[in-house]
PDB file of N, CA and C in Angstrom:
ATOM      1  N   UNK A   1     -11.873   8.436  14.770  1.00  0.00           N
ATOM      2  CA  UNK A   1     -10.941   8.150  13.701  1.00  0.00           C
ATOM      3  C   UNK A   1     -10.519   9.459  13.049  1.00  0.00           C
ATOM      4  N   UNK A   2      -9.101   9.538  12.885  1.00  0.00           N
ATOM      5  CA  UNK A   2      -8.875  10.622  12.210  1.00  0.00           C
ATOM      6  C   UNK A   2      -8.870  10.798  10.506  1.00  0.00           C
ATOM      7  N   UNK A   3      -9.210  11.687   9.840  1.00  0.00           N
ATOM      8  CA  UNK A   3      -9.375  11.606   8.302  1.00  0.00           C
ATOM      9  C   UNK A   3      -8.165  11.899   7.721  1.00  0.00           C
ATOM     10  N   UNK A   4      -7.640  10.572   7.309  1.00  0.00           N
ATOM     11  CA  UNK A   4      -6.363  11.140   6.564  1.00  0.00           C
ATOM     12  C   UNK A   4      -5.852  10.788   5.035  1.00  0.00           C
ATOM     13  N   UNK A   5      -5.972  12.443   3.904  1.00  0.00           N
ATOM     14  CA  UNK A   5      -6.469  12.072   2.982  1.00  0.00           C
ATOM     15  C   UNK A   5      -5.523  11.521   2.226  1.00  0.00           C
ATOM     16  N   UNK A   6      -5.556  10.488   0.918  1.00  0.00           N
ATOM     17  CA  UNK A   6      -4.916   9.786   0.584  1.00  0.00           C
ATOM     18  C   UNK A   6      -3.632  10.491  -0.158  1.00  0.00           C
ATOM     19  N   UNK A   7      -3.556  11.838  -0.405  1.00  0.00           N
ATOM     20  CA  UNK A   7      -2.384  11.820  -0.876  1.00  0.00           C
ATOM     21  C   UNK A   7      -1.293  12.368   0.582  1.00  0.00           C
ATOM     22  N   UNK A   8      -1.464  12.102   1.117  1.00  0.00           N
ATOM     23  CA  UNK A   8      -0.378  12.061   2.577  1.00  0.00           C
ATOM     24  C   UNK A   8      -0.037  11.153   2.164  1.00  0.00           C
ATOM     25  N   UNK A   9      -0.009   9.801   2.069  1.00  0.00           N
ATOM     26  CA  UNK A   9       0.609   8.875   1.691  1.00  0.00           C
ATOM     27  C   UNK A   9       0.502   8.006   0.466  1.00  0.00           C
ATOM     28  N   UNK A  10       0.248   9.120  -0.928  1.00  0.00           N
ATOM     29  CA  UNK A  10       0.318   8.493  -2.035  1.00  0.00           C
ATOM     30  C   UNK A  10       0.729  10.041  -2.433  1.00  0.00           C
ATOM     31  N   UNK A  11       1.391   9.265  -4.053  1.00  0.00           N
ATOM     32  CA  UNK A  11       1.473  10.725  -4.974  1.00  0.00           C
ATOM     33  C   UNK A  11       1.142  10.217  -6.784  1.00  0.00           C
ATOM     34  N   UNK A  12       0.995  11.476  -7.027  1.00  0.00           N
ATOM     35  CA  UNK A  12       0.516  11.087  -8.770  1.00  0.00           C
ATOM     36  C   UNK A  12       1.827  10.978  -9.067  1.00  0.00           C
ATOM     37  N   UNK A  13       1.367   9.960 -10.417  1.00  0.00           N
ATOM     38  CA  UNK A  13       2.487   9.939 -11.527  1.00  0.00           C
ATOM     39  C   UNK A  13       2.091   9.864 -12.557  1.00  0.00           C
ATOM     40  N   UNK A  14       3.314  10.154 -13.354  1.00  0.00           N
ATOM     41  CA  UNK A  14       3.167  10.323 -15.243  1.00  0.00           C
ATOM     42  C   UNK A  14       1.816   8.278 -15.627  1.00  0.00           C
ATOM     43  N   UNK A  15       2.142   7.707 -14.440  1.00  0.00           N
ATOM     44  CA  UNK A  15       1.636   6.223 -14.929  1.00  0.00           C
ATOM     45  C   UNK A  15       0.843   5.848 -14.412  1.00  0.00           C
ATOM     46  N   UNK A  16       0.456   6.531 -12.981  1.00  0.00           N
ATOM     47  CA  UNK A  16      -0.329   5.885 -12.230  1.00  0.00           C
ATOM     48  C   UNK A  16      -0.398   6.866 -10.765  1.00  0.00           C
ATOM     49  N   UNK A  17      -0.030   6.186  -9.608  1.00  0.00           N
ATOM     50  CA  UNK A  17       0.376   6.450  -8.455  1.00  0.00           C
ATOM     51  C   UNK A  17       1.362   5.996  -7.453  1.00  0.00           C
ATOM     52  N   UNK A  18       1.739   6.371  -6.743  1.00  0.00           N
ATOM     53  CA  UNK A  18       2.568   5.337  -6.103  1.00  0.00           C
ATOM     54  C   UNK A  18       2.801   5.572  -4.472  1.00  0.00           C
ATOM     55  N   UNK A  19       2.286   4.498  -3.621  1.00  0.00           N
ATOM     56  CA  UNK A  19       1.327   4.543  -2.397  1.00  0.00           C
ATOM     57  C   UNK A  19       3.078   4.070  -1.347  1.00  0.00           C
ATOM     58  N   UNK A  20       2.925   5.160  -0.279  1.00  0.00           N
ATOM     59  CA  UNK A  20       3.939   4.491   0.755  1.00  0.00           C
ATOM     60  C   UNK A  20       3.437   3.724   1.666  1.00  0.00           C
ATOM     61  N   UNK A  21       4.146   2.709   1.991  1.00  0.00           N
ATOM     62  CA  UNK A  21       3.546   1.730   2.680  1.00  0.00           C
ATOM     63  C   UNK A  21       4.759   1.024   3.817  1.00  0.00           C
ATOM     64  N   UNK A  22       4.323   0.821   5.107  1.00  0.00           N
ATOM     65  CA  UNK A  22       4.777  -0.039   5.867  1.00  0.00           C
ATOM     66  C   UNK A  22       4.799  -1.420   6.231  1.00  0.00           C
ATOM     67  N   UNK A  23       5.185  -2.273   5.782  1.00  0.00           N
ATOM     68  CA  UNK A  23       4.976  -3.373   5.515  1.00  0.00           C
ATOM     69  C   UNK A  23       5.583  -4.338   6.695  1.00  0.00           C
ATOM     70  N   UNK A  24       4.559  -5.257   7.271  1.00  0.00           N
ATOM     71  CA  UNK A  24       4.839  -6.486   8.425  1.00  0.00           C
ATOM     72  C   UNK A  24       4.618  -7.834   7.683  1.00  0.00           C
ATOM     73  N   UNK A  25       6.045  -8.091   6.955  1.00  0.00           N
ATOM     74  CA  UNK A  25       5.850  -9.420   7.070  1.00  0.00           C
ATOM     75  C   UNK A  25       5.538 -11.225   8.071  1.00  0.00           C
ATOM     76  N   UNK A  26       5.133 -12.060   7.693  1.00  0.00           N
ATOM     77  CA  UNK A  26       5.311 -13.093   9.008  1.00  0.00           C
ATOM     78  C   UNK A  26       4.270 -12.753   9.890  1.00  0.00           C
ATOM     79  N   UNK A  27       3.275 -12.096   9.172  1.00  0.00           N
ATOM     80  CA  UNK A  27       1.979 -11.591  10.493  1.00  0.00           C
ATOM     81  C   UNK A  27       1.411 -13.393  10.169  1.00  0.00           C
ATOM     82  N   UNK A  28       0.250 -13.153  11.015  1.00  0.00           N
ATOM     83  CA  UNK A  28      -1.060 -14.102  11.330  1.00  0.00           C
ATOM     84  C   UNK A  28      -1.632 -13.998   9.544  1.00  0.00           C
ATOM     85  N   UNK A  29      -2.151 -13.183   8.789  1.00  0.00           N
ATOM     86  CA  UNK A  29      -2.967 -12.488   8.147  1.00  0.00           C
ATOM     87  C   UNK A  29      -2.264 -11.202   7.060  1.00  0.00           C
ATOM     88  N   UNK A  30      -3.108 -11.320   6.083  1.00  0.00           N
ATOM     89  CA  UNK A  30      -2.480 -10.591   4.986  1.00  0.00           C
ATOM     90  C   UNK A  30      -3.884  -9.583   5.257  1.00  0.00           C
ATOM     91  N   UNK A  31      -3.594  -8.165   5.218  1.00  0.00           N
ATOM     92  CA  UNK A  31      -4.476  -7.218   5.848  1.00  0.00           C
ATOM     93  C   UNK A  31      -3.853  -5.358   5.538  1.00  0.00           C
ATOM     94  N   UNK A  32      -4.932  -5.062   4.778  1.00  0.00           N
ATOM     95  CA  UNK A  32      -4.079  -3.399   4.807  1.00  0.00           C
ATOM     96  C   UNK A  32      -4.918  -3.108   5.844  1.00  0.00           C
ATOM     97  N   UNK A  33      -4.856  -2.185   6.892  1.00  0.00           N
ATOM     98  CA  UNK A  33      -5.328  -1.382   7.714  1.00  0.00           C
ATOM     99  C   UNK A  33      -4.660  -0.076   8.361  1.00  0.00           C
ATOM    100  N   UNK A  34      -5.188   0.379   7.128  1.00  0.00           N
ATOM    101  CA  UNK A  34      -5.174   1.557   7.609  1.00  0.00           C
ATOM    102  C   UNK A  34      -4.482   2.268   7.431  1.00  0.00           C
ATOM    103  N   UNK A  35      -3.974   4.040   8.175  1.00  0.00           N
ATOM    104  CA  UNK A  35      -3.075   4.762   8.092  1.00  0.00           C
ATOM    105  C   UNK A  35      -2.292   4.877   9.038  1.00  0.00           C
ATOM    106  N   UNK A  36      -1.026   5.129   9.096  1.00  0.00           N
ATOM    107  CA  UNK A  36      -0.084   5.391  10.257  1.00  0.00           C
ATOM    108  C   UNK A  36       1.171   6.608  10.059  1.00  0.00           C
ATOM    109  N   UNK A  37       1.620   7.243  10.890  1.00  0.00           N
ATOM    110  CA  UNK A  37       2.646   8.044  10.989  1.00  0.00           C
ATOM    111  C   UNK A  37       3.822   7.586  11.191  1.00  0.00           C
ATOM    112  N   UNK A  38       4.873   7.934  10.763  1.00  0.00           N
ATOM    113  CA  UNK A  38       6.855   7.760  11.439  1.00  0.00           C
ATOM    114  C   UNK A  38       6.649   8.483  12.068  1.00  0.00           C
ATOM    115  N   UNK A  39       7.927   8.744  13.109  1.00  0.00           N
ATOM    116  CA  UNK A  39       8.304   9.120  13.833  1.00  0.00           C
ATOM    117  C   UNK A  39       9.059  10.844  13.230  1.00  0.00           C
ATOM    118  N   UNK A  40       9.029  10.635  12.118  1.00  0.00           N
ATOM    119  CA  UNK A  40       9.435  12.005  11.469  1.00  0.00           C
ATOM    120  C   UNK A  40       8.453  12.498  10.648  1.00  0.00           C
ATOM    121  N   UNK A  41       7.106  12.039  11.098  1.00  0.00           N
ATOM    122  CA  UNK A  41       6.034  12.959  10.325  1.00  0.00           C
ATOM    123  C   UNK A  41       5.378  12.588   9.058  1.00  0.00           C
ATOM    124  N   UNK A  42       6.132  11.167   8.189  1.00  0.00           N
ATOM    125  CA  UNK A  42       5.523  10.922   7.016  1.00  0.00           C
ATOM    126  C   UNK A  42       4.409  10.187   7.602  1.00  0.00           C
ATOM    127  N   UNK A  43       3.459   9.741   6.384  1.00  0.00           N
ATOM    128  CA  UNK A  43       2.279   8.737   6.325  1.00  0.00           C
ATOM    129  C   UNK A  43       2.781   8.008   5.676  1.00  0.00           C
ATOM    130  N   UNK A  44       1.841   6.977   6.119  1.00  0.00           N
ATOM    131  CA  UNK A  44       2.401   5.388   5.141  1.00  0.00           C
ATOM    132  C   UNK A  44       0.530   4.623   5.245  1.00  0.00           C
ATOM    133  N   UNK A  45       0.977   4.059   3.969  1.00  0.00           N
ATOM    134  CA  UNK A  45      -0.674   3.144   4.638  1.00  0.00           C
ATOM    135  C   UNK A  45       0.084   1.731   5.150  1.00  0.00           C
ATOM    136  N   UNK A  46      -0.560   1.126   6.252  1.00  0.00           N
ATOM    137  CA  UNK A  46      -0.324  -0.409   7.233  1.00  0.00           C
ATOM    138  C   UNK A  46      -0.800  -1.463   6.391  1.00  0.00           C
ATOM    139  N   UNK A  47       0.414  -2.562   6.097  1.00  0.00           N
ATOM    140  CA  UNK A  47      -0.216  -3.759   5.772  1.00  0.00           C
ATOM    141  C   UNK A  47       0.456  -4.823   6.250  1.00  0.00           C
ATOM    142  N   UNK A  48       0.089  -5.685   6.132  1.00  0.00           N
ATOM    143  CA  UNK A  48       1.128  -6.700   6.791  1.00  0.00           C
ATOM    144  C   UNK A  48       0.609  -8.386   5.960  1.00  0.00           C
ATOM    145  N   UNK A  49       1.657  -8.981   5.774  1.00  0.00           N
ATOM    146  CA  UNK A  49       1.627 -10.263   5.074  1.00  0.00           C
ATOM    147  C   UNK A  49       2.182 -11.726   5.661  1.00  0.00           C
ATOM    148  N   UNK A  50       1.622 -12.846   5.403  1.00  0.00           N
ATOM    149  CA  UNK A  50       2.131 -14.283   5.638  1.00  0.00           C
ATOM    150  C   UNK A  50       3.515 -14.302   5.386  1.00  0.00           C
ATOM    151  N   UNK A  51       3.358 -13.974   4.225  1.00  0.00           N
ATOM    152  CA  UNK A  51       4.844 -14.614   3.484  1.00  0.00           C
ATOM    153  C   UNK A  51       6.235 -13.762   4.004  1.00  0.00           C
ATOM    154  N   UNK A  52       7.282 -14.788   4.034  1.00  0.00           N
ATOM    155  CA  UNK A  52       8.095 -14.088   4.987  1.00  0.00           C
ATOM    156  C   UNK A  52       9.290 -13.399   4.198  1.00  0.00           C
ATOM    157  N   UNK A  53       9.985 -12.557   4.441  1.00  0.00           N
ATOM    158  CA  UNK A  53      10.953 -11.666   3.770  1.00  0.00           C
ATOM    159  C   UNK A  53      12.192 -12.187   3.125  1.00  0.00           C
ATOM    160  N   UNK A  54      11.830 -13.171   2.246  1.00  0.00           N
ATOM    161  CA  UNK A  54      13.552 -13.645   1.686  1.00  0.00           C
ATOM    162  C   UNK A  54      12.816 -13.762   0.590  1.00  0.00           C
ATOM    163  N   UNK A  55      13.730 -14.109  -0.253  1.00  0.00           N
ATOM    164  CA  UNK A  55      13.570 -14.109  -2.110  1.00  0.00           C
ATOM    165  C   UNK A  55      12.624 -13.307  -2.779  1.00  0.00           C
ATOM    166  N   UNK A  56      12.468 -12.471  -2.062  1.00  0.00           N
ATOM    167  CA  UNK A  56      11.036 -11.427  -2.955  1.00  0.00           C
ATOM    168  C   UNK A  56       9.742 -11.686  -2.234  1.00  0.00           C
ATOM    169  N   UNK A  57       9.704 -12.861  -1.370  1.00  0.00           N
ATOM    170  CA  UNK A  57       8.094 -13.350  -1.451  1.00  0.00           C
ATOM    171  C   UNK A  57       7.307 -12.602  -0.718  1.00  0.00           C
ATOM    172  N   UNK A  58       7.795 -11.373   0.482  1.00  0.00           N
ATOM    173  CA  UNK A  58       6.583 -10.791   1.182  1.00  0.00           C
ATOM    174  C   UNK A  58       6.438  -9.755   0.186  1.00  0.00           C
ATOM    175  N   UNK A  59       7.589  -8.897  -0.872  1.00  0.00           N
ATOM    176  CA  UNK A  59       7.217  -8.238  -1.698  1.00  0.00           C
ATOM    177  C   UNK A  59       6.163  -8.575  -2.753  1.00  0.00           C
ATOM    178  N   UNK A  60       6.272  -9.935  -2.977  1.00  0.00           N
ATOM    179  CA  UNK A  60       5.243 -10.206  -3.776  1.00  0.00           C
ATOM    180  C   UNK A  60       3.777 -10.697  -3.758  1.00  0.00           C
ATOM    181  N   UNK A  61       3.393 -10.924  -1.901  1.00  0.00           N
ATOM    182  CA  UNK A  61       2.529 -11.029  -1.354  1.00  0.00           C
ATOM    183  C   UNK A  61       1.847  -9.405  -0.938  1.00  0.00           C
ATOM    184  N   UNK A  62       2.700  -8.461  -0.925  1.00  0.00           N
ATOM    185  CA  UNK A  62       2.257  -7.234  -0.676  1.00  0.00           C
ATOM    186  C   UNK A  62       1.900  -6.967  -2.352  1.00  0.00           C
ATOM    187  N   UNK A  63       1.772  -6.913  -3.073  1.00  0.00           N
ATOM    188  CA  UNK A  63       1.695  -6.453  -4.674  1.00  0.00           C
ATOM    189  C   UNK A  63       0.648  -7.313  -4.782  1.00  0.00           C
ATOM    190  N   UNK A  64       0.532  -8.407  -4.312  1.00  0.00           N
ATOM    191  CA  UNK A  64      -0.919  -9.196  -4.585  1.00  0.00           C
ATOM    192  C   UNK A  64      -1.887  -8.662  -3.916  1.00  0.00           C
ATOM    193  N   UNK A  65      -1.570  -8.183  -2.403  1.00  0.00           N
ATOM    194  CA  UNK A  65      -2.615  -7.619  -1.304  1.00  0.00           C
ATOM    195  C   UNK A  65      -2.893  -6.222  -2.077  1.00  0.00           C
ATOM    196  N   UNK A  66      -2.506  -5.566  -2.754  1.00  0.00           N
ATOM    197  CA  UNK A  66      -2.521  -4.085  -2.847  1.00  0.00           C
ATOM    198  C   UNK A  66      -3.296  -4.426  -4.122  1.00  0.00           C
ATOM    199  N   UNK A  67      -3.287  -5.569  -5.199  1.00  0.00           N
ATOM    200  CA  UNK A  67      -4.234  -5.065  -6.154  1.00  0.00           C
ATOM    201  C   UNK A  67      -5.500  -5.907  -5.810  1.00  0.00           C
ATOM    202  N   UNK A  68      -5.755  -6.867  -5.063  1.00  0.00           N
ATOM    203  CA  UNK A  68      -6.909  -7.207  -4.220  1.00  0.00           C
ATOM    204  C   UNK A  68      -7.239  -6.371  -3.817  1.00  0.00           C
ATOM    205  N   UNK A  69      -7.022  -5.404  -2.907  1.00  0.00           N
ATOM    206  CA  UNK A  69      -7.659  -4.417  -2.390  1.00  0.00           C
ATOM    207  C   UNK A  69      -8.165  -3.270  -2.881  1.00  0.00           C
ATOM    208  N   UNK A  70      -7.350  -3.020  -4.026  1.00  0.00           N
ATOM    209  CA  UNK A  70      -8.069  -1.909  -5.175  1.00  0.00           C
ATOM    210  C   UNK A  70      -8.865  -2.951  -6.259  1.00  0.00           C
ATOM    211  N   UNK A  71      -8.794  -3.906  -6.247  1.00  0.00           N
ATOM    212  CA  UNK A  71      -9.337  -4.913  -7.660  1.00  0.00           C
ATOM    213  C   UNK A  71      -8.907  -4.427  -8.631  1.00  0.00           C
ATOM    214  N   UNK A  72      -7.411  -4.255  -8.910  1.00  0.00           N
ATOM    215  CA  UNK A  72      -6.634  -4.063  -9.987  1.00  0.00           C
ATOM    216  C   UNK A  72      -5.843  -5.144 -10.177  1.00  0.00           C
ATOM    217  N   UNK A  73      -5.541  -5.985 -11.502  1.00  0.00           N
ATOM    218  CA  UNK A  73      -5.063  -6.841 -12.229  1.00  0.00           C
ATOM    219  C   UNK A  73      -3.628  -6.735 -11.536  1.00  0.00           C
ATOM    220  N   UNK A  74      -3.337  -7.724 -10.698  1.00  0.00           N
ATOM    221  CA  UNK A  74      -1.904  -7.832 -10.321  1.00  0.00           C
ATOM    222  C   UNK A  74      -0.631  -7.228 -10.770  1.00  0.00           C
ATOM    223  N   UNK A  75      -0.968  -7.273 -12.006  1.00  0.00           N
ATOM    224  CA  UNK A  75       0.115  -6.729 -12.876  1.00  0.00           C
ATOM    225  C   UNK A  75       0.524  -5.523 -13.225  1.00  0.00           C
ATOM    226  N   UNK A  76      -0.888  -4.227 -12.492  1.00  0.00           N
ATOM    227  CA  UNK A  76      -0.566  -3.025 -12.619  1.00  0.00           C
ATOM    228  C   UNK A  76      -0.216  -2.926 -11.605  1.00  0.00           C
ATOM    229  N   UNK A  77       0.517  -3.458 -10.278  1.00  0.00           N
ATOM    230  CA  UNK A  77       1.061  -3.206  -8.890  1.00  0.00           C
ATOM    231  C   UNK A  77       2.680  -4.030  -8.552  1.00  0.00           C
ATOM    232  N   UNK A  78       3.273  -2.901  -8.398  1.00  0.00           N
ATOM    233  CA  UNK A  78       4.886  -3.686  -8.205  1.00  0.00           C
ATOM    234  C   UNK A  78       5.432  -2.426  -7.406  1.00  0.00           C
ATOM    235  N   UNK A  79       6.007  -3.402  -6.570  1.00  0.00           N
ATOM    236  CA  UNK A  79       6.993  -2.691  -5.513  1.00  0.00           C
ATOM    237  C   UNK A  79       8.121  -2.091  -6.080  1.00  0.00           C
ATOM    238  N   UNK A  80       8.412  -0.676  -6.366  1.00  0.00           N
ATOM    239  CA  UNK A  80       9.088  -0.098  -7.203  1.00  0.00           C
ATOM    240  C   UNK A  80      10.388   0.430  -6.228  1.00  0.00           C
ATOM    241  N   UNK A  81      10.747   0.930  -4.604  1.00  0.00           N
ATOM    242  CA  UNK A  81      11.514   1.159  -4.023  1.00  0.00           C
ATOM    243  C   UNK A  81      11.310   0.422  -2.652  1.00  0.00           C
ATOM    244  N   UNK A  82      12.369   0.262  -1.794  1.00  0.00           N
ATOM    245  CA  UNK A  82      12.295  -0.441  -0.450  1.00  0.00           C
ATOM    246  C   UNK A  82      12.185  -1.812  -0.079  1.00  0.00           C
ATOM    247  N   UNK A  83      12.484  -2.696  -1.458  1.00  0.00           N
ATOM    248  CA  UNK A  83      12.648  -4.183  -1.290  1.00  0.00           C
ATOM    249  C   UNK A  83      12.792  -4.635  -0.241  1.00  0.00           C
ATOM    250  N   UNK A  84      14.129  -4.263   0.265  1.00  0.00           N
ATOM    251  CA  UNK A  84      14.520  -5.121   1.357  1.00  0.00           C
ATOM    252  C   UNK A  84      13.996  -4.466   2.510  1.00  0.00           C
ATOM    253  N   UNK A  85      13.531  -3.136   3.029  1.00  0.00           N
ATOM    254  CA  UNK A  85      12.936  -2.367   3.601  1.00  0.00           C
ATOM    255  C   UNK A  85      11.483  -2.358   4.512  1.00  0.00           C
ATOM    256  N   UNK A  86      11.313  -2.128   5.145  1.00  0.00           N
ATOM    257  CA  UNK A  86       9.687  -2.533   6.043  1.00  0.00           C
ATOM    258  C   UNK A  86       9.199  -1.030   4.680  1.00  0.00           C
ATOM    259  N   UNK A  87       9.823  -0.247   5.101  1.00  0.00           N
ATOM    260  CA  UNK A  87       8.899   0.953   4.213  1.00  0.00           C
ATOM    261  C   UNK A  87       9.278   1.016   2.812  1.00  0.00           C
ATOM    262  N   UNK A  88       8.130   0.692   1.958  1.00  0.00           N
ATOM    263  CA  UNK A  88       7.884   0.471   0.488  1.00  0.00           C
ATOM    264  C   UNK A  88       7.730   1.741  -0.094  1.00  0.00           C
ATOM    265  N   UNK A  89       7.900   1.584  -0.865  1.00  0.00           N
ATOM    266  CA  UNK A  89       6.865   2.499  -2.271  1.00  0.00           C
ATOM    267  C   UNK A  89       6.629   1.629  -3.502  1.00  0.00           C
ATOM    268  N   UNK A  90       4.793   1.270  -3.686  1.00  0.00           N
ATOM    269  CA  UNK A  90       4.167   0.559  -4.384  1.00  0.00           C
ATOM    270  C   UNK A  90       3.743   1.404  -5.680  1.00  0.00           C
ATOM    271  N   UNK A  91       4.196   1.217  -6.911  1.00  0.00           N
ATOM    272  CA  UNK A  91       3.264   1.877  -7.859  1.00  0.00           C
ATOM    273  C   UNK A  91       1.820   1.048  -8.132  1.00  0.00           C
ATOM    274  N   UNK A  92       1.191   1.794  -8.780  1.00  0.00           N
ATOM    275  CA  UNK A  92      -0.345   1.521  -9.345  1.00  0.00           C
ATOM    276  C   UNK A  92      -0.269   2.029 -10.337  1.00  0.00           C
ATOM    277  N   UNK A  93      -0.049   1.199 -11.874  1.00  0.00           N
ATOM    278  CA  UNK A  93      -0.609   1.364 -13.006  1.00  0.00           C
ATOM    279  C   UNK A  93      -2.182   1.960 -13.089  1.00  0.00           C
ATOM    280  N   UNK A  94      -2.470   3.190 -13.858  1.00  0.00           N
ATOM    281  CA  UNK A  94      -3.725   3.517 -13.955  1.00  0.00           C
ATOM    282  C   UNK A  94      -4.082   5.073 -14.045  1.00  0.00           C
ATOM    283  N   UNK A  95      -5.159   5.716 -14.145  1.00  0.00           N
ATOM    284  CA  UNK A  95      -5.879   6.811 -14.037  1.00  0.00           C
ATOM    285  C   UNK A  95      -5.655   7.197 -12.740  1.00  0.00           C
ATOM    286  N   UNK A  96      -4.094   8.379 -12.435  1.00  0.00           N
ATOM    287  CA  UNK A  96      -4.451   8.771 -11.169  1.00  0.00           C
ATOM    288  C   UNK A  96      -5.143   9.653 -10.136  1.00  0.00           C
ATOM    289  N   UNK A  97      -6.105  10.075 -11.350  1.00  0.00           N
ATOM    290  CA  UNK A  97      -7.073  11.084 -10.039  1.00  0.00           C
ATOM    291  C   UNK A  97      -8.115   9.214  -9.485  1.00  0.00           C
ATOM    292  N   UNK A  98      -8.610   8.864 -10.407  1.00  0.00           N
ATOM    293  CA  UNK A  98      -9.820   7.717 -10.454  1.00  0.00           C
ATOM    294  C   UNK A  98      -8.737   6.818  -8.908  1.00  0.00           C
ATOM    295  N   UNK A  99      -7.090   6.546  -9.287  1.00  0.00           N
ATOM    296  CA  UNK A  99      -6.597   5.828  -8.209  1.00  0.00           C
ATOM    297  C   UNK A  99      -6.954   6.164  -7.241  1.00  0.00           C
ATOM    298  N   UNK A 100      -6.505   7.579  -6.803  1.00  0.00           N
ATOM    299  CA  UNK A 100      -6.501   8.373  -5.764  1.00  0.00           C
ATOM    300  C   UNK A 100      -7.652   8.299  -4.721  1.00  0.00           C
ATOM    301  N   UNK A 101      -9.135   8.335  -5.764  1.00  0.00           N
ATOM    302  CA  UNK A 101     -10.523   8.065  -5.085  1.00  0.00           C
ATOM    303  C   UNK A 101     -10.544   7.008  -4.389  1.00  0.00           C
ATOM    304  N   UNK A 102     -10.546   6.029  -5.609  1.00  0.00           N
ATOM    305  CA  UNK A 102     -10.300   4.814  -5.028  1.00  0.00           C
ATOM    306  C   UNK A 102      -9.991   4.124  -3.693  1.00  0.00           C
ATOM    307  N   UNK A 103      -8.438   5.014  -3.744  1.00  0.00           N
ATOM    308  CA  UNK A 103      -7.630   4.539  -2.783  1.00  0.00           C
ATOM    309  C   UNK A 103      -8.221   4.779  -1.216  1.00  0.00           C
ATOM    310  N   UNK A 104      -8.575   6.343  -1.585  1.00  0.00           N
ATOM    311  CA  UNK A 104      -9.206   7.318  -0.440  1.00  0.00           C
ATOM    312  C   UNK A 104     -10.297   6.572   0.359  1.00  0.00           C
ATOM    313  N   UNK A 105     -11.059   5.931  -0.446  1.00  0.00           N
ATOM    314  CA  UNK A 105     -12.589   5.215  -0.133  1.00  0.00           C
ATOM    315  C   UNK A 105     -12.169   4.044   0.561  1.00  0.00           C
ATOM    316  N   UNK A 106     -11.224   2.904  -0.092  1.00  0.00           N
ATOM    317  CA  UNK A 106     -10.533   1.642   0.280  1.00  0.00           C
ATOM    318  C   UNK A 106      -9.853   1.964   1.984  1.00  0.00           C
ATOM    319  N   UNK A 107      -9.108   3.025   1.884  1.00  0.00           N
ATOM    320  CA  UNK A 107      -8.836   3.594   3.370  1.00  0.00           C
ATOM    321  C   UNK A 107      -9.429   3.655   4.481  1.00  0.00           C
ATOM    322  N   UNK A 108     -10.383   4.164   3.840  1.00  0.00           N
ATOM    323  CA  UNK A 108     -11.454   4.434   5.331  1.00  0.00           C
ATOM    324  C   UNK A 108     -11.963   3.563   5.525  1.00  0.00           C
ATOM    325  N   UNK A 109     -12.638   2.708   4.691  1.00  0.00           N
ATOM    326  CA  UNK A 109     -12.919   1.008   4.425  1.00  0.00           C
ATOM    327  C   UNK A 109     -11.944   0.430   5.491  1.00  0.00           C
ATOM    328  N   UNK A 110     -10.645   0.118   5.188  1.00  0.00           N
ATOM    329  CA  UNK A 110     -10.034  -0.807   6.045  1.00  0.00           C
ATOM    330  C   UNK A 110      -9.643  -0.357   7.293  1.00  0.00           C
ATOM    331  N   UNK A 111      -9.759   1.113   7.615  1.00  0.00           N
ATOM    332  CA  UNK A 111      -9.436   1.330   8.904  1.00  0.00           C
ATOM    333  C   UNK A 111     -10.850   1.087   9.872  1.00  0.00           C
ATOM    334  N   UNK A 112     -11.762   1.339   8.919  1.00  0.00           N
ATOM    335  CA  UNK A 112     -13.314   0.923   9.933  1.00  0.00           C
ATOM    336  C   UNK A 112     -13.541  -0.703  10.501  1.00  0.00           C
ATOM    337  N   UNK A 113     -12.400  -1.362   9.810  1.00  0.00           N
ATOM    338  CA  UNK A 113     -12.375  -3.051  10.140  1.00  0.00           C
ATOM    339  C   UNK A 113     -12.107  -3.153  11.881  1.00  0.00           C
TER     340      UNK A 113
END
């Protein structure tokens, strides 16, 4: 497994953090795993959701998966760019060095699944 540290695909903010993400709606399973590359070199972290892409709902199944997975109150997680988009950018309300750990630990966690 390769170590890839969480701010490749997160960055601080004045509020929190805010995590890039590739998003598969219409999977089997609602599931972050892991890290992945584009084809032009960014990171993104992998998740993929049930709910399928019209009226908001895989966006809002990804914002539920992302504060399950950190155990942050739903409400500090909202899809802030890439709505209609497979590739997101999720903020995280919160302490962002404490996110960052967090996040880092949760990573390696779901890619060891």
């Amino acid at each position: 497994m390769v170590h890839t540290p969480a701010t490749s695909f997160c960055r601080s903010t004045a509020k929190g953090v805010e995590i890039f993400v590739r998003l598969t709606p219409k999977s089997s399973r609602d599931a972050v795993e892991g890290t992945a590359e584009t084809g032009d070199g960014r990171m993104h972290l992998k998740a993929r959701v049930r709910a399928v892409p019209e009226n908001g709902k895989a966006n809002s199944a990804l914002e539920k998966l992302i504060a399950d997975w950190l155990g942050m109150p739903r409400l500090s997680v909202s899809v802030v760019s890439g709505g209609a988009s497979r590739l997101k950018c999720v903020a995280v309300e919160g302490n962002s060095a404490e996110l960052l750990a967090l996040i880092e630990r949760r990573k390696d966690h779901s890619a060891a699944r």
